[in-house]
N, C-alpha and C. Protein backbone atom coordinates (compact mmCIF):
# COMPACT_ATOMS: atom_id res chain seq x y z
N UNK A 1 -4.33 6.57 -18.71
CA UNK A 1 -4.43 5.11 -18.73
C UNK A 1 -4.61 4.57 -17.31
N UNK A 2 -5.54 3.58 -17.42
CA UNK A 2 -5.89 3.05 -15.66
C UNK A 2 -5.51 1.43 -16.17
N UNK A 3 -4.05 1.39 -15.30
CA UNK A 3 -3.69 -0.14 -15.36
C UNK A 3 -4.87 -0.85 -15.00
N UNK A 4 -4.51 -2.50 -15.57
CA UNK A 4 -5.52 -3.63 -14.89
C UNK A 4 -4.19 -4.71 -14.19
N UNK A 5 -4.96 -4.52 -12.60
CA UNK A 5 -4.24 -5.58 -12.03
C UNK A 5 -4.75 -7.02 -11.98
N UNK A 6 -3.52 -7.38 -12.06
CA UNK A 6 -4.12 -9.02 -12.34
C UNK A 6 -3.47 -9.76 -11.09
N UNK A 7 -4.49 -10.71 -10.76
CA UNK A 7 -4.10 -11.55 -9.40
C UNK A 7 -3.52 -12.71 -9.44
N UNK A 8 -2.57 -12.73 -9.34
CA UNK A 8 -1.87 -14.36 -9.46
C UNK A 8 -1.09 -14.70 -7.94
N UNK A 9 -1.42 -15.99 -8.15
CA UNK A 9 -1.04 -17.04 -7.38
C UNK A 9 0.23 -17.87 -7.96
N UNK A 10 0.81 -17.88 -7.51
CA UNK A 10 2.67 -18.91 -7.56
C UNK A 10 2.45 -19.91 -6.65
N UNK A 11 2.74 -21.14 -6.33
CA UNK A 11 3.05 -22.14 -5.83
C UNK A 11 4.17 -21.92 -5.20
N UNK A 12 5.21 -22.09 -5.87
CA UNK A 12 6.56 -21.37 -5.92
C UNK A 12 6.95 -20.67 -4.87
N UNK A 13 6.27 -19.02 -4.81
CA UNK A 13 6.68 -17.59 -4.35
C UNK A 13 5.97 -17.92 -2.72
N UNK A 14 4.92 -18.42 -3.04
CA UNK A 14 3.78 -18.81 -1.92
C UNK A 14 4.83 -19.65 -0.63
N UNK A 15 5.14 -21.01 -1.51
CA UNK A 15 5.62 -21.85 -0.40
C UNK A 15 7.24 -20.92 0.06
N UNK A 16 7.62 -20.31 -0.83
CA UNK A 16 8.85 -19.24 0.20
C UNK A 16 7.93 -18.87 1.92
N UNK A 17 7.04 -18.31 1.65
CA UNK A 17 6.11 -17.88 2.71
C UNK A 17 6.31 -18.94 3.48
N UNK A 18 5.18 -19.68 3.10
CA UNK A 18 4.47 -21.11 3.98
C UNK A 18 5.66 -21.39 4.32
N UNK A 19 6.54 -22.18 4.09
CA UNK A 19 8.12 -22.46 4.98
C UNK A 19 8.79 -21.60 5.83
N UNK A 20 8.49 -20.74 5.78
CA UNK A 20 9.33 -19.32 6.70
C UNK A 20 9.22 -19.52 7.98
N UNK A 21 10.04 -19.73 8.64
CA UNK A 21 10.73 -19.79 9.91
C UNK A 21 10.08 -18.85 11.08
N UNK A 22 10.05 -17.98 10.16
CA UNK A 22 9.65 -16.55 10.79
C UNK A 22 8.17 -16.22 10.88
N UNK A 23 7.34 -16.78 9.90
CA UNK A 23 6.05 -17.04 10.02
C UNK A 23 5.31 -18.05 9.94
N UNK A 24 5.80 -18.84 10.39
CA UNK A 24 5.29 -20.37 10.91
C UNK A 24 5.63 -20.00 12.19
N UNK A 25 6.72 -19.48 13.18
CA UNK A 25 6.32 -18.63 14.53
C UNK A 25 5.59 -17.63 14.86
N UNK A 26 5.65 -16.62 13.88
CA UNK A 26 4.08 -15.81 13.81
C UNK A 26 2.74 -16.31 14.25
N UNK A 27 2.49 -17.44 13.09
CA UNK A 27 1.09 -18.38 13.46
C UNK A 27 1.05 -18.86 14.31
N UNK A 28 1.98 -19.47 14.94
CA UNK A 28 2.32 -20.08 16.06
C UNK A 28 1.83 -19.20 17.65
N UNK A 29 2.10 -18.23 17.56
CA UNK A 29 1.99 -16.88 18.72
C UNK A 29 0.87 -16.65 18.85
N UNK A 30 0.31 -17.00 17.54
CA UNK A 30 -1.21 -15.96 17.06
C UNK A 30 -2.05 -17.18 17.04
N UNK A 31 -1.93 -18.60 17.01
CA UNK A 31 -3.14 -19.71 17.25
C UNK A 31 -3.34 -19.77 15.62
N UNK A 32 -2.87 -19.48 14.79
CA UNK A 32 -3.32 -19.22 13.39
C UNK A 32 -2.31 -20.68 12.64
N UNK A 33 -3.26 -20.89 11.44
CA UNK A 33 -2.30 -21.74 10.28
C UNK A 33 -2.20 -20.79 9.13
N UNK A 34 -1.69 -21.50 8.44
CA UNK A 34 -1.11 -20.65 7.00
C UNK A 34 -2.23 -21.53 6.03
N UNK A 35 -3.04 -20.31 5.29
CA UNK A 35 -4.25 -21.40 4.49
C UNK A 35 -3.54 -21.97 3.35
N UNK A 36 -4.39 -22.38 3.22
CA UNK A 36 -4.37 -23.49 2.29
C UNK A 36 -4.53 -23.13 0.92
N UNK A 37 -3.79 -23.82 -0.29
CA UNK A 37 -4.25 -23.25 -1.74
C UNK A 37 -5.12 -22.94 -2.32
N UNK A 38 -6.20 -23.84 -1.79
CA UNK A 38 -7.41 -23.37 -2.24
C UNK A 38 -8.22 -22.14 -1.51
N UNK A 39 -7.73 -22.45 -0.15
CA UNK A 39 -8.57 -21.17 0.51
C UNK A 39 -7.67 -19.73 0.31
N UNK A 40 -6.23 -19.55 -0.19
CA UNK A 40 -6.01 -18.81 -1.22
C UNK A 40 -6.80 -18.25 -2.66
N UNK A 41 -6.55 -19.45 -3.48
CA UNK A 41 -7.45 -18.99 -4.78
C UNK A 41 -8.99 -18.13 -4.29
N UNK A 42 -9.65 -19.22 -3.46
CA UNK A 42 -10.74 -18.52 -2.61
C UNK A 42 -11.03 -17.22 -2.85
N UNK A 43 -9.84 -16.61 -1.98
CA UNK A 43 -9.83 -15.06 -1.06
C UNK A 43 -9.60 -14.76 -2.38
N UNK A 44 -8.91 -15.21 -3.69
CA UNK A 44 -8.64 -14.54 -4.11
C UNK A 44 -9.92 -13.78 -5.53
N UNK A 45 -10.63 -14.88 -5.36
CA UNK A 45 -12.05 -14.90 -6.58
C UNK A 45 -12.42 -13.68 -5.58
N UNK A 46 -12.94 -13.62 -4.64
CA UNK A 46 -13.94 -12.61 -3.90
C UNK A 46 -13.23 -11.55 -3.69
N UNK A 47 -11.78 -11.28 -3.60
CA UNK A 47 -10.85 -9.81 -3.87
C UNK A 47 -10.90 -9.24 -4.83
N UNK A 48 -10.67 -9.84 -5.78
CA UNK A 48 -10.92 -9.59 -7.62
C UNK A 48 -12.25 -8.84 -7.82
N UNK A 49 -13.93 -9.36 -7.35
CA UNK A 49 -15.00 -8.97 -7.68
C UNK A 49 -15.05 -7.81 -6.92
N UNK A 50 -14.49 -7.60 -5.57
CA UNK A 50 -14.57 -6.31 -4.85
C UNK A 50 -14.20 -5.38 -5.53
N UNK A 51 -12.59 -5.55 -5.62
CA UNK A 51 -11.40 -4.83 -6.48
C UNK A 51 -12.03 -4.36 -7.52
N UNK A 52 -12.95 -5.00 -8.62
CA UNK A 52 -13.30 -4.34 -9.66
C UNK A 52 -14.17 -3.08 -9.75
N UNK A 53 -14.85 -3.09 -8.87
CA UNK A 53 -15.93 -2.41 -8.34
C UNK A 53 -15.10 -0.82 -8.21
N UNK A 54 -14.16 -1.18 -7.48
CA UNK A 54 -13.20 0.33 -7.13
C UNK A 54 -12.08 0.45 -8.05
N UNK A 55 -11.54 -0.11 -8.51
CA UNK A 55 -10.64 -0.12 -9.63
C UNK A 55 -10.27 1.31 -10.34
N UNK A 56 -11.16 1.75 -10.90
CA UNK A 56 -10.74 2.54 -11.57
C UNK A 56 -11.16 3.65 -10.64
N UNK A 57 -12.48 4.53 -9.78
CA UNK A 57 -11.71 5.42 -9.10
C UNK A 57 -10.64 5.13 -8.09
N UNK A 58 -10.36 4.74 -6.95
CA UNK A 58 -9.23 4.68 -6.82
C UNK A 58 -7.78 4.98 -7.31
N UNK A 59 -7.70 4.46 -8.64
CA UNK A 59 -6.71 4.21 -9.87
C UNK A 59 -6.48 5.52 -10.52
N UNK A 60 -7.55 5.93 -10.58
CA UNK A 60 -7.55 7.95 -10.89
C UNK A 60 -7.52 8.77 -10.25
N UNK A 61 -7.77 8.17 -8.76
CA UNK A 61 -7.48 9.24 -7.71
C UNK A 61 -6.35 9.33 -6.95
N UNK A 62 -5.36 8.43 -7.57
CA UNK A 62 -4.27 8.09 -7.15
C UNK A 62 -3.26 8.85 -7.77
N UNK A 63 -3.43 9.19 -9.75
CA UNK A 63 -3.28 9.55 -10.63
C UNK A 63 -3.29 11.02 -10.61
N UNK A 64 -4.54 11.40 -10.19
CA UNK A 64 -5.68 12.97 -9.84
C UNK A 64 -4.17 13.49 -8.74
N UNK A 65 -4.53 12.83 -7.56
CA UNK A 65 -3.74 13.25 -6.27
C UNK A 65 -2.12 13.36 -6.64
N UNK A 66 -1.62 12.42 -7.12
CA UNK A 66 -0.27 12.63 -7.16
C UNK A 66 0.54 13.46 -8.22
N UNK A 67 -0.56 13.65 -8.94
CA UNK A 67 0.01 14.44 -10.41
C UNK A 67 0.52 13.48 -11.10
N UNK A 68 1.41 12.31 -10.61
CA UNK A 68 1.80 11.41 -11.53
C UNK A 68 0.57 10.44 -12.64
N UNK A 69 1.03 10.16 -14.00
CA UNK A 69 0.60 9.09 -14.51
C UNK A 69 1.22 7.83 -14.43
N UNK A 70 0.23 6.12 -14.56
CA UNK A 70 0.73 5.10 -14.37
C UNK A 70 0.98 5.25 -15.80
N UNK A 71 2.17 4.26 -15.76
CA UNK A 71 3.34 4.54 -17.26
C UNK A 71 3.06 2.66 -17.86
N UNK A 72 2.54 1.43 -16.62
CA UNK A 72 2.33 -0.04 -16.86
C UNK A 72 0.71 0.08 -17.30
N UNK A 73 0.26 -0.73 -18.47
CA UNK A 73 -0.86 -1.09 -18.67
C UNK A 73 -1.44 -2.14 -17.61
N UNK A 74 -0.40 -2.71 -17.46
CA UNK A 74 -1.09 -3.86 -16.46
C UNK A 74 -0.20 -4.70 -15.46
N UNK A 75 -0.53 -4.20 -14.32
CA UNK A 75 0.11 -5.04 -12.89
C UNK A 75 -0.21 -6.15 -12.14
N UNK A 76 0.92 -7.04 -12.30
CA UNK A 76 0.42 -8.32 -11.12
C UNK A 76 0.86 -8.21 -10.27
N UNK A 77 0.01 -8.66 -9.34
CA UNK A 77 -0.36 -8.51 -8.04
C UNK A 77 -0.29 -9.83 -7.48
N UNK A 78 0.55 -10.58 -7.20
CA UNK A 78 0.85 -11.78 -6.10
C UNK A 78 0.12 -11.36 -4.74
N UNK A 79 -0.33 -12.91 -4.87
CA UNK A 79 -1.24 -13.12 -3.28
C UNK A 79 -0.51 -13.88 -3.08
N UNK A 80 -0.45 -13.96 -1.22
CA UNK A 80 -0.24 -15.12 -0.57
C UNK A 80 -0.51 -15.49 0.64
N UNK A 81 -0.73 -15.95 1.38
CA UNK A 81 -1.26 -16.61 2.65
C UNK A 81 -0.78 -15.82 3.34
N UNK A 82 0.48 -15.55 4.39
CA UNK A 82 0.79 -14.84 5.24
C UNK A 82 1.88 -14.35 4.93
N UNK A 83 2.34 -12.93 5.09
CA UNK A 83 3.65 -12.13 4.65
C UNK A 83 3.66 -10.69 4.86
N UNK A 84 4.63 -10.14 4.57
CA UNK A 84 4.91 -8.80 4.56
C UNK A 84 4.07 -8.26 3.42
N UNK A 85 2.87 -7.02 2.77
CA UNK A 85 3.33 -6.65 1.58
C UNK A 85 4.25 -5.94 1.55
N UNK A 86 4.32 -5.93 0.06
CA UNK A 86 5.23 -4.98 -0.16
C UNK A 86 4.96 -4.39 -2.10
N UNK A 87 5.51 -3.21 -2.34
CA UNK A 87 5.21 -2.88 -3.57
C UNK A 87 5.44 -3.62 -5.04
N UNK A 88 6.84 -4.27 -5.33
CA UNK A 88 7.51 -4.49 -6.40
C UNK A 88 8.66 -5.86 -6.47
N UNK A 89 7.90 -6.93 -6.12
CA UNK A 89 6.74 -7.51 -6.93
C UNK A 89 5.72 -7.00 -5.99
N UNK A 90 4.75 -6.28 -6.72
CA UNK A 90 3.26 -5.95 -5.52
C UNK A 90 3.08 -7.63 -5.45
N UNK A 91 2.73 -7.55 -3.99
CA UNK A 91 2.73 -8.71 -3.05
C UNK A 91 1.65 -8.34 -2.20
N UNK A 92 0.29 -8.84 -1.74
CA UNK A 92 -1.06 -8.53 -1.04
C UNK A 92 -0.46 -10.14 0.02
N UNK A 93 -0.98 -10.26 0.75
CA UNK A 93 -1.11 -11.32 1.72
C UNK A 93 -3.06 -11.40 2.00
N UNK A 94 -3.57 -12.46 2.77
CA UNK A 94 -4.49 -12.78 2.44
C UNK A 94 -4.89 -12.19 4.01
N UNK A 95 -6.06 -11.87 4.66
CA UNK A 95 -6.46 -11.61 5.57
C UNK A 95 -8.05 -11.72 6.03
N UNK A 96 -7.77 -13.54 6.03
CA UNK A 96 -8.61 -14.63 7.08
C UNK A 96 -9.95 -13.79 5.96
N UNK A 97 -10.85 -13.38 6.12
CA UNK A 97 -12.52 -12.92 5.70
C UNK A 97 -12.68 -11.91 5.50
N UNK A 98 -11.79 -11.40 5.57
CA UNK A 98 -11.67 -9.58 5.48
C UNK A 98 -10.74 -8.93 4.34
N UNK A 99 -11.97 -8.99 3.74
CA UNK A 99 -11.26 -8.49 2.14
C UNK A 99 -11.23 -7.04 2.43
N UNK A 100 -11.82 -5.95 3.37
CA UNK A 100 -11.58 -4.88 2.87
C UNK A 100 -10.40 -4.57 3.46
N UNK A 101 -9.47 -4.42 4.21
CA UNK A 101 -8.23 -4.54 4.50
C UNK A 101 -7.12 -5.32 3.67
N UNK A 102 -7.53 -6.16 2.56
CA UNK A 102 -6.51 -6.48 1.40
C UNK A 102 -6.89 -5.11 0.52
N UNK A 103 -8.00 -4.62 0.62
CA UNK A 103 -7.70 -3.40 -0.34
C UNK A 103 -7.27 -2.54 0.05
N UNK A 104 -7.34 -2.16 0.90
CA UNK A 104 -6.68 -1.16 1.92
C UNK A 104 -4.97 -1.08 1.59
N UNK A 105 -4.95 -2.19 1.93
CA UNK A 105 -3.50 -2.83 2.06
C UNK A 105 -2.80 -2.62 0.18
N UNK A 106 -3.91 -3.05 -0.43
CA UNK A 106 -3.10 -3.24 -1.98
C UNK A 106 -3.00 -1.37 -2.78
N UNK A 107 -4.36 -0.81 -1.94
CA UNK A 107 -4.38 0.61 -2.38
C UNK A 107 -2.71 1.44 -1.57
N UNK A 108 -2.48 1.13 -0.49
CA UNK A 108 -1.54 1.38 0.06
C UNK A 108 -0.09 1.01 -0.95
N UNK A 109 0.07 -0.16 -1.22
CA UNK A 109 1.03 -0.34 -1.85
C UNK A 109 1.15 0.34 -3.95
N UNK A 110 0.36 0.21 -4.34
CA UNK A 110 -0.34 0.71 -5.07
C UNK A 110 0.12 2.33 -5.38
N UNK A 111 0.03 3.08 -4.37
CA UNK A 111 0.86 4.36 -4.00
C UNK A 111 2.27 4.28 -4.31
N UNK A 112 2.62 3.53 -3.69
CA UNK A 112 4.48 3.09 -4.02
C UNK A 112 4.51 2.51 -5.42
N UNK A 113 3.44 2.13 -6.08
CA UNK A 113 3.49 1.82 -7.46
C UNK A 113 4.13 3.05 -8.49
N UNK A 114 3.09 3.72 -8.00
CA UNK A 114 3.01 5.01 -8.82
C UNK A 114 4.40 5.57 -8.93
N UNK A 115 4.86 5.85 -7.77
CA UNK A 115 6.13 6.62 -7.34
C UNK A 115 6.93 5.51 -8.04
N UNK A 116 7.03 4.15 -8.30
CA UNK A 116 8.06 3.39 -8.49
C UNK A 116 8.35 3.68 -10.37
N UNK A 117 6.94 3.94 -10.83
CA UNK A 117 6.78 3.95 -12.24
C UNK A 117 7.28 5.14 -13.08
N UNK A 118 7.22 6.55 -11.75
CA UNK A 118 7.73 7.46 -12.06
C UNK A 118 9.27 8.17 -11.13
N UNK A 119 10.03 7.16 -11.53
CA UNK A 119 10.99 7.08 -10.48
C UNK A 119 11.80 8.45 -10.72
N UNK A 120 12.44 8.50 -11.94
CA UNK A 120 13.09 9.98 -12.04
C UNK A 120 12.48 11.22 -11.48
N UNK A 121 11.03 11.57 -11.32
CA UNK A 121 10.41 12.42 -10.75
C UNK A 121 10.32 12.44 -9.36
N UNK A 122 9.99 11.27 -9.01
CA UNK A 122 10.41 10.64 -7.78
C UNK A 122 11.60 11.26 -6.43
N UNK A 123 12.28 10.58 -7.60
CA UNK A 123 13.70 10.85 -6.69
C UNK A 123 14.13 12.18 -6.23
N UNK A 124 13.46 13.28 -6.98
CA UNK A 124 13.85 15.04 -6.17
C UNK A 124 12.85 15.12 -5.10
N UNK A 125 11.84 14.30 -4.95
CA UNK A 125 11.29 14.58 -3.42
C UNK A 125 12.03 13.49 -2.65
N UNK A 126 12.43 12.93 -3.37
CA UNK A 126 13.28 11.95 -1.79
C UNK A 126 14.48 12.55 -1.62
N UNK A 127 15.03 13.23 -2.40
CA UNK A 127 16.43 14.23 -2.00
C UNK A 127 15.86 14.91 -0.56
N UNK A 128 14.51 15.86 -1.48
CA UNK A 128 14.03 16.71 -0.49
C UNK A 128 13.80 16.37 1.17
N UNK A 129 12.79 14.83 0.64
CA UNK A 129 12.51 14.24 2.34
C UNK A 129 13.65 14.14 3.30
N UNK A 130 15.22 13.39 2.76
CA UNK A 130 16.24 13.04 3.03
C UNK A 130 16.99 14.31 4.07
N UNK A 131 16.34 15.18 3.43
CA UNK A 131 17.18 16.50 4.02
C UNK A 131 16.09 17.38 5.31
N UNK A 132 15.41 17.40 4.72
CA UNK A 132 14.23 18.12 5.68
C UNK A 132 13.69 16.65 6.78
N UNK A 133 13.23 15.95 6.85
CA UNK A 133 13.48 15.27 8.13
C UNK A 133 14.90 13.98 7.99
N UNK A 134 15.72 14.67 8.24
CA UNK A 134 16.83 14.16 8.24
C UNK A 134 17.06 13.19 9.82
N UNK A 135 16.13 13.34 10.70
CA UNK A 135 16.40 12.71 11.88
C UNK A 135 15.68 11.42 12.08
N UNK A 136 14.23 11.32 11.00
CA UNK A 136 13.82 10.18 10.99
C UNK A 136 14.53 8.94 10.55
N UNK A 137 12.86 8.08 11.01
CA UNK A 137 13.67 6.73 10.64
C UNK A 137 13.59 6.39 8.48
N UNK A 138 14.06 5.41 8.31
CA UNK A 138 14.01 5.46 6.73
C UNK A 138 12.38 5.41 6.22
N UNK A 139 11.86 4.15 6.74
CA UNK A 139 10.72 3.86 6.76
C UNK A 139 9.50 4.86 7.03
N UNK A 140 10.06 5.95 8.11
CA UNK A 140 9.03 6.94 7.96
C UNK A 140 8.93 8.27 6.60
N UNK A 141 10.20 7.96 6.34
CA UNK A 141 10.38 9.20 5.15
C UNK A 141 9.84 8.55 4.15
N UNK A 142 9.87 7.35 3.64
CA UNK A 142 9.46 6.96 2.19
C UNK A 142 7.97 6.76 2.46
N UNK A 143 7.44 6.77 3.85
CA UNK A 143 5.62 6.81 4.09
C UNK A 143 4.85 7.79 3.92
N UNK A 144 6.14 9.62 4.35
CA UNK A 144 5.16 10.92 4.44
C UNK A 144 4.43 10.68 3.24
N UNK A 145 4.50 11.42 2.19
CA UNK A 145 4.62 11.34 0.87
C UNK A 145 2.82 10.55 0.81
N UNK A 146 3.59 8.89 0.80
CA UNK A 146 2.54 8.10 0.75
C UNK A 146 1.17 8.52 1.78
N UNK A 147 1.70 8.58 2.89
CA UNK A 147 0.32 8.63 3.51
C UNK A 147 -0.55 9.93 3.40
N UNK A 148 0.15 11.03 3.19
CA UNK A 148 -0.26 12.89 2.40
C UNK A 148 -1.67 12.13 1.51
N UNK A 149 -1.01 11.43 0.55
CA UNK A 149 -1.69 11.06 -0.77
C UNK A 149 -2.94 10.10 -0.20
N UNK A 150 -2.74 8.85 0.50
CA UNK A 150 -3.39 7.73 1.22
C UNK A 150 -4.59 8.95 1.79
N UNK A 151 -3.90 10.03 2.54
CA UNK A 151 -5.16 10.57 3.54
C UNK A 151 -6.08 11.18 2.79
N UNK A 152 -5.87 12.15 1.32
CA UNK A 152 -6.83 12.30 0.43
C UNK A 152 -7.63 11.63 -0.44
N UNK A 153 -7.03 10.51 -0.92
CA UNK A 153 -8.15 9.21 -1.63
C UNK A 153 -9.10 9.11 -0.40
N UNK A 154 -8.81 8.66 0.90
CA UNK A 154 -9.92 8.15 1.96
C UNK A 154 -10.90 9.22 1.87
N UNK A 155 -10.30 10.37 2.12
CA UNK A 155 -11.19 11.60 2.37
C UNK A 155 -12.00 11.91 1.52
N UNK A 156 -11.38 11.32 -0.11
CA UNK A 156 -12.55 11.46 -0.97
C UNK A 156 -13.58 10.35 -1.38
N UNK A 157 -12.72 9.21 -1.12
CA UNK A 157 -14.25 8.08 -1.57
C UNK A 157 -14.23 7.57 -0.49
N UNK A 158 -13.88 7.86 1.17
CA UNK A 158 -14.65 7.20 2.24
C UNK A 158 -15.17 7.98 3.46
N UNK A 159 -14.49 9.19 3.13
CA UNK A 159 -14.70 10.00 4.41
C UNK A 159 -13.62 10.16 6.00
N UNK A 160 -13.60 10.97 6.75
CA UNK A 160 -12.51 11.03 7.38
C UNK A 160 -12.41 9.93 8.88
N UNK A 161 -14.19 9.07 8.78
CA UNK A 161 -13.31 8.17 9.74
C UNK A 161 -12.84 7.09 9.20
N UNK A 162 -12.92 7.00 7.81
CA UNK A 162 -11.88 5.95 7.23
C UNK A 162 -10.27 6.23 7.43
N UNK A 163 -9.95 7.57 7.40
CA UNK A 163 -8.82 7.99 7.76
C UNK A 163 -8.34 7.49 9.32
N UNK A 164 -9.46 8.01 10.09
CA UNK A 164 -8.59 7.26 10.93
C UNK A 164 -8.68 6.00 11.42
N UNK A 165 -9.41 5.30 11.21
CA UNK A 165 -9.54 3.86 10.99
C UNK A 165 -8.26 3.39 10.48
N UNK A 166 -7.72 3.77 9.58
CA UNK A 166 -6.52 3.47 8.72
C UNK A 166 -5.16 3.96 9.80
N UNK A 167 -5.32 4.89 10.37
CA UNK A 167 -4.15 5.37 11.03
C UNK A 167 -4.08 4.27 12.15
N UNK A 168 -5.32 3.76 12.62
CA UNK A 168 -5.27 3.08 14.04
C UNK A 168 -4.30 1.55 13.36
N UNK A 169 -4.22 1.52 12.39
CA UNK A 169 -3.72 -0.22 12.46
C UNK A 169 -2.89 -0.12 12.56
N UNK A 170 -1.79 1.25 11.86
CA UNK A 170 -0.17 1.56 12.30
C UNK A 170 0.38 1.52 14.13
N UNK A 171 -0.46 1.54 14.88
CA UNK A 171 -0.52 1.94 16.27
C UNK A 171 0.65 1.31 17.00
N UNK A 172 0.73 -0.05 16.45
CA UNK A 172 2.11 -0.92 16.90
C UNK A 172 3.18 -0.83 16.45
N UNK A 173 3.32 -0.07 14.64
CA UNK A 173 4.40 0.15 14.44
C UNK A 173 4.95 1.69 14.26
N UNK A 174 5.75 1.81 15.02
CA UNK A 174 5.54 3.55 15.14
C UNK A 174 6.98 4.01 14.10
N UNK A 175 7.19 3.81 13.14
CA UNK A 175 7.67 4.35 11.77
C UNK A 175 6.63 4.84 10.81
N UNK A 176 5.56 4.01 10.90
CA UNK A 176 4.48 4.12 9.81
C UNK A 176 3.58 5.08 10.77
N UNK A 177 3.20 4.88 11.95
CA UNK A 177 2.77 5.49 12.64
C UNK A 177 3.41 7.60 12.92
N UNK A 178 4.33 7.73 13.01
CA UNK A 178 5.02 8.78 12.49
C UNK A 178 4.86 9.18 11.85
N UNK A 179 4.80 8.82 10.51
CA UNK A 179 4.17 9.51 9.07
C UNK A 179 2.92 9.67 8.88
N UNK A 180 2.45 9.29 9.54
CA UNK A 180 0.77 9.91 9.97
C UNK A 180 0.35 10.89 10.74
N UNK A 181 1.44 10.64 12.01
CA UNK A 181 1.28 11.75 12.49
C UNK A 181 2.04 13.56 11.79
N UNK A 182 2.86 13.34 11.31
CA UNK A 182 3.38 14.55 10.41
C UNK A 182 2.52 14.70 9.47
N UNK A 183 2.06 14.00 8.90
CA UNK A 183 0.67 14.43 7.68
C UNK A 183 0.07 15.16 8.40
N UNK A 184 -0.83 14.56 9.81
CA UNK A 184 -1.74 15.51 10.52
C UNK A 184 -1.23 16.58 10.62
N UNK A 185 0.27 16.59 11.80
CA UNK A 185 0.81 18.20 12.08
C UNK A 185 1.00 19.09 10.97
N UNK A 186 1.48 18.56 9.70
CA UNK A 186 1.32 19.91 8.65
C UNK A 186 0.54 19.71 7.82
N UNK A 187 -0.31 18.82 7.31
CA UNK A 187 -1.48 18.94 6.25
C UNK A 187 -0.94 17.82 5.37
N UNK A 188 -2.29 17.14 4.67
CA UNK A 188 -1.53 16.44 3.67
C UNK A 188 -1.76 17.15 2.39
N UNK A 189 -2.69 18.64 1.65
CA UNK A 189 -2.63 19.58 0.99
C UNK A 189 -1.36 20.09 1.15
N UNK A 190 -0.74 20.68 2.25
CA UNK A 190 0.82 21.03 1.91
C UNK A 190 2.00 20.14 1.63
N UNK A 191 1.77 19.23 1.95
CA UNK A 191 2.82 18.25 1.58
C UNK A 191 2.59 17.75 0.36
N UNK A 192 1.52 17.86 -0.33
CA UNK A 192 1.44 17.61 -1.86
C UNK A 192 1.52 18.49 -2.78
N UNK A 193 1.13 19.52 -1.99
CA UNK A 193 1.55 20.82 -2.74
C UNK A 193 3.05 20.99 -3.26
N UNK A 194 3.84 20.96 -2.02
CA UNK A 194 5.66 20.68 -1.94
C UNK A 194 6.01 19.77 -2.72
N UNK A 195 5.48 18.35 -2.38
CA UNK A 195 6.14 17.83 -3.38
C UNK A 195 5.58 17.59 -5.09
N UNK A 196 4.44 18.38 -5.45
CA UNK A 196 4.39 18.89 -6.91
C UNK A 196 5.27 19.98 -7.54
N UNK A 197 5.32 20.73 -6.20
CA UNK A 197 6.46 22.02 -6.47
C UNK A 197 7.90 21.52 -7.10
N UNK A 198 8.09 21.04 -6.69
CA UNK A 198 9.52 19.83 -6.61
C UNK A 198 9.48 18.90 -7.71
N UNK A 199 8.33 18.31 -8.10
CA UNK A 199 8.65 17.36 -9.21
C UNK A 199 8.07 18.04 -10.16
N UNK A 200 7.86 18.97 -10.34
CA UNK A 200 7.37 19.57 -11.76
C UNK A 200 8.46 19.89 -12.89
C-alpha cells in the first residue's frame, strides 16, 4: 500500500508559528517575513503537483529500502510558513520558491514516518543504536538509521551528487551532520543490513 499525503493548512497550528517569539527573531536576523496565507496555500498548490509526480516511487523506495510497510492509507501533512519540521504531526514549512527542498525535507521526515508506523520493530534497533554509539548525541542516533536509508533513495532516483548536496545543508548543524558522516565511514548497505538483521 502507498499512502496518499494530503496537504493541509490550519489557521490555527500556522499562527502558533507566525506568533513565535523565536521566529519572528529568526526573520528578523535573516531580513525575512513570515508569508502570508495565501502565499502559503500558493507554495502549497505547486508542492502538491511536484509531489505527485514522485509520490509513489519515492513511497516504495522507502518501503523497498527499509523492509518496512506503511501500515496509514493516508497522511497529512501540515504546511506552514516558517518552523521546525518535524515527523508526527508531519509538519513541512514553506521555503520562499524552492519547492525542491520541501521535498527533500518532507521525504526526510517521511522516513521517520515509516519507523513511527512500525514502532514495535522499530524499537530493537534503537535498543541496538542506544548501546553501540552510546557516546553520541540523541539526535544523531535517531538520524543513522534515517540517513543509511535517505542515502539509498538519492542514490537511486537522483544519483550521488544529490547525496551530497543533501549532506551539505546539515553543515551548521553537526548532530545531523554526524550521522552522515558515520553512514559514509561504515556504509549505508551495512547499516541496513544490521538493522534488518535486528528487526526481522
Amino acid at each position: 500500500m502507498i499512502p496518499k499525503i494530503e496537504f493541509r493548512y490550519s489557521d490555527v497550528y500556522d499562527r502558533n508559528y507566525r506568533n513565535s517569539k523565536f521566529i519572528q527573531n529568526y526573520l528578523e536576523e535573516k531580513n525575512q517575513k513570515y508569508p502570508s496565507k495565501k502565499e502559503i496555500l500558493n507554495y502549497i498548490k505547486k508542492a502538491e503537483n511536484i509531489w505527485e509526480e514522485k509520490r509513489e516511487k519515492i513511497l516504495k523506495e522507502i518501503s523497498k529500502i527499509s523492509g518496512f510497510e506503511w501500515k496509514e492509507k493516508r497522511i497529512i501533512c501540515y504546511v506552514v510558513g516558517v518552523g521546525r519540521p518535524f515527523s508526527d504531526p508531519l509538519t513541512i514549512r514553506t521555503y520562499g520558491r524552492n519547492i525542491n527542498r520541501f521535498i527533500e525535507t518532507l521525504t526526510h521526515e517521511l522516513i521517520h514516518q515509516i519507523f513511527i508506523q512500525n514502532k514495535k520493530e522499530y524499537s530493537k534497533w534503537n535498543n541496538f543504536v542506544l548501546r553501540k554509539y552510546e557516546k553520541e548525541e540523541r539526535l544523531t542516533k535517531s538520524h543513522i538509521l534515517l540517513s543509511a536509508i535517505h542515502w539509498k533513495l538519492l542514490e537511486k532516483l537522483r544519483g550521488k551528487i544529490a547525496i551530497e548536496k543533501e549532506i551539505k545543508k546539515y553543515k551548521d548543524s553537526p548532530d545531523y551532520k554526524i550521522s552522515w558522516e558515520i553512514v559514509k565511514k561504515e556504509g549505508a548497505e551495512k547499516i541496513i543490513k544490521k538493522f534488518k538483521e535486528i528487526t526481522k
